[in-house]
Protein backbone atom coordinates (compact mmCIF):
# COMPACT_ATOMS: atom_id res chain seq x y z
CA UNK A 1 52.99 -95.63 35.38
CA UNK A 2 54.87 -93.97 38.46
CA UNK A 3 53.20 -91.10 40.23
CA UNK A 4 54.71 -88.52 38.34
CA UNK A 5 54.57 -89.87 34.75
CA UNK A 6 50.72 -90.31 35.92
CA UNK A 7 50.33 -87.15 36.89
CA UNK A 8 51.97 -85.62 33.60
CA UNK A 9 49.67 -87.71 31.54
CA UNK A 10 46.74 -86.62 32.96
CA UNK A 11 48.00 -83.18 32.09
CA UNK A 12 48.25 -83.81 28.72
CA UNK A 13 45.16 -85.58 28.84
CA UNK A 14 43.00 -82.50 30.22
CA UNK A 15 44.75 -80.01 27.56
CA UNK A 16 43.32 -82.87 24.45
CA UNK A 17 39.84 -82.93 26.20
CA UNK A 18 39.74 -78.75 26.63
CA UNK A 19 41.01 -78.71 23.13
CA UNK A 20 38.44 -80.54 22.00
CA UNK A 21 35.82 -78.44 24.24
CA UNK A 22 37.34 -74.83 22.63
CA UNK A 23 35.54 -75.75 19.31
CA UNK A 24 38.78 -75.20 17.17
CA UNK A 25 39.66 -78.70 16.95
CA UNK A 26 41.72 -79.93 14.08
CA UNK A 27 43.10 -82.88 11.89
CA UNK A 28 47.27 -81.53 13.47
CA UNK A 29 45.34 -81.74 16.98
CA UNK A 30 44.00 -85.62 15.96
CA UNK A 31 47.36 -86.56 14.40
CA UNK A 32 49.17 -85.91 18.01
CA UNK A 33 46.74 -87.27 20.33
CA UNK A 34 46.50 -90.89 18.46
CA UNK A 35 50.68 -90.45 18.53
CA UNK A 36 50.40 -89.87 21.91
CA UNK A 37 47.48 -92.43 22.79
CA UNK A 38 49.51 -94.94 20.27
CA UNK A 39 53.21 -94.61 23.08
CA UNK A 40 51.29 -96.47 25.83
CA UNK A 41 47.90 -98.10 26.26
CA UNK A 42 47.80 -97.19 29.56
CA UNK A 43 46.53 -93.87 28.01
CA UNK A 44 43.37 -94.85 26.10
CA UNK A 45 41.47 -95.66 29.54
CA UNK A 46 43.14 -92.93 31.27
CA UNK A 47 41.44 -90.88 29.04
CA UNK A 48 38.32 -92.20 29.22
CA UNK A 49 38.16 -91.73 32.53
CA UNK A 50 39.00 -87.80 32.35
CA UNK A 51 36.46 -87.16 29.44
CA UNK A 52 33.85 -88.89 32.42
CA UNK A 53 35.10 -86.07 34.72
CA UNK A 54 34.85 -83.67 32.14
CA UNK A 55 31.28 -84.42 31.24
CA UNK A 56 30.53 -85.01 34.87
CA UNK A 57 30.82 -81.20 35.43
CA UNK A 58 28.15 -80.73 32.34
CA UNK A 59 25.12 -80.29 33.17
CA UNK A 60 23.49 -82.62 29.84
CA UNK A 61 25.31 -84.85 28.57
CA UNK A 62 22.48 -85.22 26.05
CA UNK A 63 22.54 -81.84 24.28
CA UNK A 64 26.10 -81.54 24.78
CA UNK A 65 28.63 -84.95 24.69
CA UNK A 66 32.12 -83.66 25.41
CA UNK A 67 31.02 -80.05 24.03
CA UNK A 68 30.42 -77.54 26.91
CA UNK A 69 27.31 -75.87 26.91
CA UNK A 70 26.72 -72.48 25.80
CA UNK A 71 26.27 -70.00 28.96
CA UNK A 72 22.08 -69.09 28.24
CA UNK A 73 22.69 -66.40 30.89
CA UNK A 74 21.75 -69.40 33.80
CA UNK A 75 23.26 -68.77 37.33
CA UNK A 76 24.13 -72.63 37.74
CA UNK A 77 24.95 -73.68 34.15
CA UNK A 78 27.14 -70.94 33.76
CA UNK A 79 28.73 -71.51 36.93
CA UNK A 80 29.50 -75.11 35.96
CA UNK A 81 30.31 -74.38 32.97
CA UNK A 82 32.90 -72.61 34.31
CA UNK A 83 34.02 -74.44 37.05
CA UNK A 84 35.08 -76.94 34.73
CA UNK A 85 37.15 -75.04 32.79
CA UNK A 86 39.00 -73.51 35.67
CA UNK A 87 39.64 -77.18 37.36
CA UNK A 88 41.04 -78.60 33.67
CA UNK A 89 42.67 -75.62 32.58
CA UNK A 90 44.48 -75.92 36.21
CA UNK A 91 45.31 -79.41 35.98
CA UNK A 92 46.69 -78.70 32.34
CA UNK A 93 48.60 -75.99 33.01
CA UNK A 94 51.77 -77.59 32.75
CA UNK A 95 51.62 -79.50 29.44
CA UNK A 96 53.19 -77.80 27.13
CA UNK A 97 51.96 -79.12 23.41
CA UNK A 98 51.82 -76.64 20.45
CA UNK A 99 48.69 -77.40 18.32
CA UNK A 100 47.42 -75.81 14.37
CA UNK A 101 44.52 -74.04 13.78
CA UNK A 102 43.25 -75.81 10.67
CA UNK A 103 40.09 -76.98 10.10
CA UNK A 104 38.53 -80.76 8.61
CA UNK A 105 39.36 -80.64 5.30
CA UNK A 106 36.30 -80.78 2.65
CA UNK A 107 37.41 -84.08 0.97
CA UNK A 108 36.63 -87.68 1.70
CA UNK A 109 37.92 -88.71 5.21
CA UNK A 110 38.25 -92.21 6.77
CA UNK A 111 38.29 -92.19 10.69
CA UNK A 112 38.48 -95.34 12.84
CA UNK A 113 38.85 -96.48 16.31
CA UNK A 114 40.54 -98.95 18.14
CA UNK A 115 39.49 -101.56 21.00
CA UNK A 116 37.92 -99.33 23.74
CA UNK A 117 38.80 -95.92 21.98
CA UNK A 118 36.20 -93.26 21.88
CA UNK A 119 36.52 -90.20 19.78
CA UNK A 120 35.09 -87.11 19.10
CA UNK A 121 35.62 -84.89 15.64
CA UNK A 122 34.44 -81.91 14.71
CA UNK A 123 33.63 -81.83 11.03
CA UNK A 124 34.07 -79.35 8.82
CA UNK A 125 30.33 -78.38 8.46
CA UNK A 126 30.20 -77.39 12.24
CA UNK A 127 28.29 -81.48 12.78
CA UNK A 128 30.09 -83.39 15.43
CA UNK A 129 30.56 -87.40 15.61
CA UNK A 130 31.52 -89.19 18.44
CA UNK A 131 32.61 -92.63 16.86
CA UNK A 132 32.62 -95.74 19.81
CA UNK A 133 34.50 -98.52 19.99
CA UNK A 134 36.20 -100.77 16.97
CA UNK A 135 34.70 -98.45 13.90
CA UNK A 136 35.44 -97.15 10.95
CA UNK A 137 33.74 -94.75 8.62
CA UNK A 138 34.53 -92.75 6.08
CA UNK A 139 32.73 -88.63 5.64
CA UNK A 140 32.38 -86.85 2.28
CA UNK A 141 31.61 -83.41 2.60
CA UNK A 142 30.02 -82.31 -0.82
CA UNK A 143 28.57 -79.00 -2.32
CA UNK A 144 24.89 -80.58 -2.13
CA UNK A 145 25.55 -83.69 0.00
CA UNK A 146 27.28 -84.18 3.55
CA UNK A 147 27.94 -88.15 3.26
CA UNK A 148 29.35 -90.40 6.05
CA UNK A 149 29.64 -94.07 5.29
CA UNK A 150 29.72 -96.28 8.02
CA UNK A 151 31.24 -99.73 7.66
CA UNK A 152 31.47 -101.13 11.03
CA UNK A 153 30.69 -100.29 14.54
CA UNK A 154 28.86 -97.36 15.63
CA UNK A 155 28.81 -93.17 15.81
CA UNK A 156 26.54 -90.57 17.08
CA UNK A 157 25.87 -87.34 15.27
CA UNK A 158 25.17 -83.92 15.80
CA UNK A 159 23.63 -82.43 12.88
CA UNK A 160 24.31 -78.31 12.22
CA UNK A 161 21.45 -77.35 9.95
CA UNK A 162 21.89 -76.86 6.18
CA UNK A 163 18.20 -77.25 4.44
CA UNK A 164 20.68 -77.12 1.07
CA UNK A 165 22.82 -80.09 2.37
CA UNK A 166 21.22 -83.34 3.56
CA UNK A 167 23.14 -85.28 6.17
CA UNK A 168 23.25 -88.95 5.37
CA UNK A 169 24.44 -91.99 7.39
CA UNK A 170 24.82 -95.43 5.04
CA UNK A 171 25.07 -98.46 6.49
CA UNK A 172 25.50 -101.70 4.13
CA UNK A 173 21.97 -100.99 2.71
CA UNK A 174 20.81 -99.34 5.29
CA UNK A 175 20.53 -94.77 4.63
CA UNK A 176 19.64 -92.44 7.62
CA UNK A 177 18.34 -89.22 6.72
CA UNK A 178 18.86 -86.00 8.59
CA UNK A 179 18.77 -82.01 7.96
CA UNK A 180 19.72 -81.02 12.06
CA UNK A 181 19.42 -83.51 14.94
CA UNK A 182 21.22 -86.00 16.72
CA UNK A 183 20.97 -89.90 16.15
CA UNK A 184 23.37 -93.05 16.47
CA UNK A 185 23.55 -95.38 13.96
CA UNK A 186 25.20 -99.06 14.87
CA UNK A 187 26.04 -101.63 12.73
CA UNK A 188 24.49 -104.98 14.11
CA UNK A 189 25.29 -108.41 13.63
CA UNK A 190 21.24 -108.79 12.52
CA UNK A 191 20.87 -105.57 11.09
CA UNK A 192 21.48 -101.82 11.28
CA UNK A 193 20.02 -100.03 15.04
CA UNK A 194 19.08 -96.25 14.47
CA UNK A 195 18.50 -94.26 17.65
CA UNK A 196 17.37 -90.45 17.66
CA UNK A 197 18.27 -88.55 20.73
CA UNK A 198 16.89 -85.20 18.94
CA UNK A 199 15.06 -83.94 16.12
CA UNK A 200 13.64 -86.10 13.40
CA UNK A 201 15.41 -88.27 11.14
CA UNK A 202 14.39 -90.73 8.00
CA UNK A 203 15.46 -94.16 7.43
CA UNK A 204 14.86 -96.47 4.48
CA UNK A 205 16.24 -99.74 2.45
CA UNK A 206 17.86 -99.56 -0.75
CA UNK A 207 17.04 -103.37 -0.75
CA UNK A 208 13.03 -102.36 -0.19
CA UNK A 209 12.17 -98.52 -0.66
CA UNK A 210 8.97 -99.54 0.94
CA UNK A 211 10.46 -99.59 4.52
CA UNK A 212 10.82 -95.92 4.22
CA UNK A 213 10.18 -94.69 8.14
CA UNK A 214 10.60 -91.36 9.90
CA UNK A 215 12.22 -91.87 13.67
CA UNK A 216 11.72 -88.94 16.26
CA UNK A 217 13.52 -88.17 19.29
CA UNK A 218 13.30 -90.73 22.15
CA UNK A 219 12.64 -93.50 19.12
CA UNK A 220 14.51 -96.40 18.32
CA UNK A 221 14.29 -99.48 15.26
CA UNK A 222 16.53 -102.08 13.94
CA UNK A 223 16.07 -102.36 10.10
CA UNK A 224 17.60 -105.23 7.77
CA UNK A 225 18.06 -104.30 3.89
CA UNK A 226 14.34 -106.16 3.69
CA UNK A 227 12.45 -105.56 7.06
CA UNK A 228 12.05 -103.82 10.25
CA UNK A 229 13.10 -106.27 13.11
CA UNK A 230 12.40 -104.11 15.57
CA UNK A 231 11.02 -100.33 16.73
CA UNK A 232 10.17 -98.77 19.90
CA UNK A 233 8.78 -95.00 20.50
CA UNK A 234 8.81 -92.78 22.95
CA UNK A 235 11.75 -94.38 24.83
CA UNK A 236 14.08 -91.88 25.45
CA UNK A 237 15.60 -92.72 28.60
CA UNK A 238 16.38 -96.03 27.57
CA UNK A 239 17.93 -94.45 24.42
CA UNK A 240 20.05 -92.27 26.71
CA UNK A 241 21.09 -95.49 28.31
CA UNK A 242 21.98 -97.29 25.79
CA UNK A 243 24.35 -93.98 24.44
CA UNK A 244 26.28 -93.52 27.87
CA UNK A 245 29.20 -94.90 26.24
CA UNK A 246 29.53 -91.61 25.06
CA UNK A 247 30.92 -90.28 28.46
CA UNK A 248 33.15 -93.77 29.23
CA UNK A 249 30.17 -95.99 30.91
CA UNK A 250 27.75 -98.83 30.66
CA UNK A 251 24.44 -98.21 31.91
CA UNK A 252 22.59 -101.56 32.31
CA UNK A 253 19.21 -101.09 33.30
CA UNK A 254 17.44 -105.16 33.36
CA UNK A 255 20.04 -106.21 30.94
CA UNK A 256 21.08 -109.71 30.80
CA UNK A 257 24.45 -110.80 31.97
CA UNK A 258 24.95 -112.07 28.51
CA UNK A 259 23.81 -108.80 27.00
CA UNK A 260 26.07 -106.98 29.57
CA UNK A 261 29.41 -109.49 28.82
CA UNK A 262 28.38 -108.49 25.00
CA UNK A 263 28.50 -105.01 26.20
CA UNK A 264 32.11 -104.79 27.77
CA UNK A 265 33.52 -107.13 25.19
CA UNK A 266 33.32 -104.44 22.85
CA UNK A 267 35.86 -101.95 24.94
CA UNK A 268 38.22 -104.15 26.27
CA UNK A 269 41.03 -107.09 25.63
CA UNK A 270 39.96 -108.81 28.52
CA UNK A 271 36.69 -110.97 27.49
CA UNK A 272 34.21 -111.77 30.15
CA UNK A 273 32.68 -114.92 29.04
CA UNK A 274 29.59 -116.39 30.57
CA UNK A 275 30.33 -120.12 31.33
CA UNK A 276 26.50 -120.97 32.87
CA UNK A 277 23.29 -120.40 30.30
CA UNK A 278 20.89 -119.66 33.29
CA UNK A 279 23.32 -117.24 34.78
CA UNK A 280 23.69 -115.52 31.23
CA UNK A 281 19.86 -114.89 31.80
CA UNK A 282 20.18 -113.33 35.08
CA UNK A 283 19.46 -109.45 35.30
CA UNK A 284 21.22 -106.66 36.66
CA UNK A 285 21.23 -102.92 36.47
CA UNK A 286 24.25 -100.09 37.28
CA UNK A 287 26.59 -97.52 35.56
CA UNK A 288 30.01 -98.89 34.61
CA UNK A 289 32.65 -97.82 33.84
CA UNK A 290 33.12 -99.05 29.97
CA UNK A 291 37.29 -99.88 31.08
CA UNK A 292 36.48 -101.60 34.24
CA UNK A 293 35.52 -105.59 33.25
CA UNK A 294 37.43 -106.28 36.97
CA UNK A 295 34.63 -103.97 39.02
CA UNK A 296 31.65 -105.18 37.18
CA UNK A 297 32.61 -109.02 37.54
CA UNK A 298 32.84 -108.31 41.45
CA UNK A 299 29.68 -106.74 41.54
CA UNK A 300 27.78 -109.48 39.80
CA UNK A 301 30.17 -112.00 42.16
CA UNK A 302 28.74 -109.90 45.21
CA UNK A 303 24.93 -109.00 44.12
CA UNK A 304 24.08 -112.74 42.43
CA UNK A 305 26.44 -115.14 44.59
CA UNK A 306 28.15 -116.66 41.59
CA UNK A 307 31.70 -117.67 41.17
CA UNK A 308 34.09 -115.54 39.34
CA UNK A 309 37.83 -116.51 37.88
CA UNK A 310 40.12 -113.56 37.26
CA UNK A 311 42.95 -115.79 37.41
CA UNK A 312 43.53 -115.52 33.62
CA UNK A 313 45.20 -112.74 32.13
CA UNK A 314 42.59 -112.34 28.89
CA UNK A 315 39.76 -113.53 30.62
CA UNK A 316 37.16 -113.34 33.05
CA UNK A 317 34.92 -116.43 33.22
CA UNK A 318 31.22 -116.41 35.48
CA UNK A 319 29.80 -118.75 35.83
């Protein structure tokens, strides 16, 4: 991009993102940002990068993803919350885009994302999903039911109350259970991975009712259509860690290089493949950003001495 087709994109990047923020959001809004994210690939890390800048000015991203915060009547929040507005609403002054007002409709809905495309829908029950990288999932929204389907990759939910309504996540056999609250739910290779940033949820098996579990906040398991492979409590910063693709980055904290190749492989065209087995076990920690496979091979080149290749176009090899 030249300077000023840059600077025009990132425009029309910061009006999508304070769109999204305003809380009237809808499928006309969707239909032109994927046109416009579709011209030019360029875009989709581009606006990664300004939803990080967006939620960098919020002061949880936690309780609030790429939703600004309610002012609570606090000095500083309030402040923030305002400061962001005023910087984005300056830098999109000058895109002009004319958007509807409609709402998600109530009938079934497939969404899906491509390679390294995050994105974040309002639904029509006032719940929000932020879907990651390479899924696809489909969203009923009954009298007596609000269903979401998941058939590959992963989404995180925020739950609006309705006692009359249960929200419920199925994976293969896999069914997460929740009234209001926030969870993930990622579709696994081995298994299904459930991780509750808030409230309470229930899980269970349609292969074995007996695995029937409840998850809290700060909890985490990995459940098969017959077992639970794994569960942890009482982990919620690593939970938080593992979500920060939510605002564009990879937070490795002890991970494996092979867990951290795993990682970017899922965002972007250019692989990073692990050549050595013993340096696939080495550790290291640091926020990433989830477009950036160039910065973190350099920093693993630079912090564990090993030899990196960026000669190739599609790959970067470590070894």
């Amino acid at each position: 991009m030249t300077a000023s087709s840059m600077a025009e994109a990132r425009d029309i990047a910061a009006h999508f993102i304070a769109r999204m923020d305003s809380g009237t959001w809808s499928e006309s809004d969707e239909a032109k940002l994927q046109a416009w994210l579709s011209e030019d690939l360029k875009r989709h890390g581009l606006f990664l990068e300004m939803q990080a800048e967006w939620l960098a000015l919020t002061p949880s991203v936690e309780t609030s993803a790429l939703t600004a915060p309610e002012d609570l009547g606090e000095p500083e929040a309030g402040s923030r919350r305002w400061a962001r507005r005023g910087i984005l609403g300056g830098i999109a002054a000058s895109a002009a885009i004319v958007f509807g007002c409609t709402r998600w409709a109530e009938g079934p809905s497939e969404f899906s994302t491509r390679l390294g495309e995050i994105r974040r829908l309002p639904l029509s029950d006032g719940s929000v999903m932020t879907i990651n990288s390479g899924s696809n999932l489909s969203v009923a929204m009954e009298k007596r039911s609000r269903q979401v389907e998941l058939a590959q990759g992963e989404a995180w939910f925020e739950v609006a109350k309705d006692a009359h309504r249960p929200f419920v996540v199925t994976a293969g056999n896999v069914r997460v259970r929740a009234v209001g609250t926030a969870f993930s739910v990622r579709r696994r290779e081995t298994g299904v991975e459930v991780q509750v940033t808030e409230g309470v949820v229930e899980t269970w098996s349609d292969g074995d009712r007996s695995l029937r579990m409840r998850l809290k906040a700060g909890d985490r398991a990995m459940l098969s259509a017959h077992a639970v492979l794994d569960y942890e409590t009482d982990i919620s910063s690593s939970v938080d860690r593992s979500l920060a693709w939510r605002s564009g980055m990879i937070d490795l904290d002890g991970r494996t290089l092979a867990d951290a190749a795993e990682e970017f492989n899922r965002y972007n065209t250019r692989q990073i493949i692990i050549a050595d087995s013993r340096v696939a076990r080495e550790e290291l920690s640091g926020l990433f950003r989830i477009n950036d496979p160039e910065g973190f091979a350099e920093t693993v080149k630079t912090s564990l001495g090993v030899s990196v290749d960026m000669t190739q176009s599609e790959i970067i090899r470590i070894k």
